[in-house]
Protein backbone atom coordinates (compact mmCIF):
# COMPACT_ATOMS: atom_id res chain seq x y z
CA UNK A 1 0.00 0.00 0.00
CA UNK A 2 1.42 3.45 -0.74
CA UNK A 3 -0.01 5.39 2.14
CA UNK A 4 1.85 8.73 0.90
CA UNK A 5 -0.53 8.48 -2.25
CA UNK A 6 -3.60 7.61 -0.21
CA UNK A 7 -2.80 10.78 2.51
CA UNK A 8 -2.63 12.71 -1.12
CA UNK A 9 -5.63 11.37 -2.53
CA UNK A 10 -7.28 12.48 0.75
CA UNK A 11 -6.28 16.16 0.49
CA UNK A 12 -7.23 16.81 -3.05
CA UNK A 13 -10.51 14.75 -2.54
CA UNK A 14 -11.46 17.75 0.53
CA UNK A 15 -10.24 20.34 -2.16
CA UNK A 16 -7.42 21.29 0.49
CA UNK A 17 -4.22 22.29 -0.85
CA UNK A 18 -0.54 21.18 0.98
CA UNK A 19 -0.50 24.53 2.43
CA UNK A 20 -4.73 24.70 3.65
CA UNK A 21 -4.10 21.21 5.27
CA UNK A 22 -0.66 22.03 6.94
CA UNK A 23 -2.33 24.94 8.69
CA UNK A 24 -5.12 22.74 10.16
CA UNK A 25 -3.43 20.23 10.88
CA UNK A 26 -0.62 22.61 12.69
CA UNK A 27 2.54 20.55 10.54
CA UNK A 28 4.69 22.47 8.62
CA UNK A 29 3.94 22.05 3.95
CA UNK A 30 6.97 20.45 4.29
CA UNK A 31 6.27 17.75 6.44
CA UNK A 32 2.67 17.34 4.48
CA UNK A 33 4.73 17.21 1.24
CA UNK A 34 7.29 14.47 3.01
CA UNK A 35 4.58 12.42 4.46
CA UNK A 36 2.49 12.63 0.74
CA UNK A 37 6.04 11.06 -1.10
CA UNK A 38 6.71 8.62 1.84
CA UNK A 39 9.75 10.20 3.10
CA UNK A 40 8.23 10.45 6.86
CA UNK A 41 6.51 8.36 9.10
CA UNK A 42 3.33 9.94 9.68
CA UNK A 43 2.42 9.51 13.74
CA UNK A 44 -1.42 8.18 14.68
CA UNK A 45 -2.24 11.88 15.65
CA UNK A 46 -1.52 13.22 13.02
CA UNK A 47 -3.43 10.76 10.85
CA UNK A 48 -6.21 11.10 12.66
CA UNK A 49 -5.63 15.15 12.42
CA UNK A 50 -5.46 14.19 8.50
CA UNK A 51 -8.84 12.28 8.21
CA UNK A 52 -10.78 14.41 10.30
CA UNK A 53 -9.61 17.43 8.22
CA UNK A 54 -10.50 15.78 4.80
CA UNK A 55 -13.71 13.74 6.19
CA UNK A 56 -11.70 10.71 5.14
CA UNK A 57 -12.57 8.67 8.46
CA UNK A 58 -12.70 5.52 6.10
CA UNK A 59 -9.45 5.63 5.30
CA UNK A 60 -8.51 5.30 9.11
CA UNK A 61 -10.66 3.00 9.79
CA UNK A 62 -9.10 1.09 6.91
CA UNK A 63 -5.64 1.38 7.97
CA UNK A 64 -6.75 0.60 11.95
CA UNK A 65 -8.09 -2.94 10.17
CA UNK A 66 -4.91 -3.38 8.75
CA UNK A 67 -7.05 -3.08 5.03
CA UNK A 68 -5.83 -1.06 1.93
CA UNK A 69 -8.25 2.26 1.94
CA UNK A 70 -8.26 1.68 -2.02
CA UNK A 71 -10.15 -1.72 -1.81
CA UNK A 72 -12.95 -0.73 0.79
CA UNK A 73 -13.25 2.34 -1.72
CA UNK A 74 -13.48 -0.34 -4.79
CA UNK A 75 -15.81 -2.22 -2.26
CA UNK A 76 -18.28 0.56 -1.58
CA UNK A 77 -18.08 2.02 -4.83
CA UNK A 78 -19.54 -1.64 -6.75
CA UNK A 79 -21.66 -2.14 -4.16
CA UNK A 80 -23.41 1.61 -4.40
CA UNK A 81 -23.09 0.82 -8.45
CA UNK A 82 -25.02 -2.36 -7.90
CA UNK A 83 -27.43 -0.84 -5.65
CA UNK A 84 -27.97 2.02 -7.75
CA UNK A 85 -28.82 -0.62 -11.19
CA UNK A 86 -30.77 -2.84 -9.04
CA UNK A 87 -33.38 0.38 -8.30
C-alpha cells in the first residue's frame, strides 16, 4: 500500500491544498509534502488530524483494520453501483 498516495488522494478529494491542510493540521507544507512522497513516518495523531480534516474517516478505519483504503473504496463504490442498477 502506498499510504503517501492515499494521505494525497485524501487532500485533493477535501479540495485542500498542501498549504490549507498544513495549517489545520498545525505541521509544517513540508512535512505534508514528506509524508504525501513517503519520506516520513506519519504519527497516529496526526493521521487522525489528516482524516478528520479531509472527512476521510474511512481511510482510518481502513488502515486501523490493517485493510488497503483503495479496496474498501473499490468495495463501496460496486456495491453503491449495484445498488444504484438494481433500483
Amino acid at each position: 500500500m502506498n499510504l503517501g498516495a492515499v494521505l494525497k488522494k485524501a487532500r485533493i478529494t477535501a479540495g485542500l491544498s498542501q498549504e490549507e491542510l498544513a495549517l489545520r493540521i498545525f505541521l509544517p507544507r513540508s512535512t505534508v509534502s514528506k509524508l504525501e512522497n513517503n519520506k516520513m513516518v506519519l504519527k497516529a495523531e496526526d493521521l487522525i488530524r489528516w482524516c478528520q480534516i479531509t472527512q476521510a474517516q474511512e481511510l482510518m478505519v481502513a488502515l486501523l483494520i490493517g485493510v488497503d483504503p483503495a479496496t474498501i473504496i473499490q468495495n463501496i463504490s460496486m456495491l453503491i453501483g449495484g445498488f444504484i442498477t438494481w433500483i
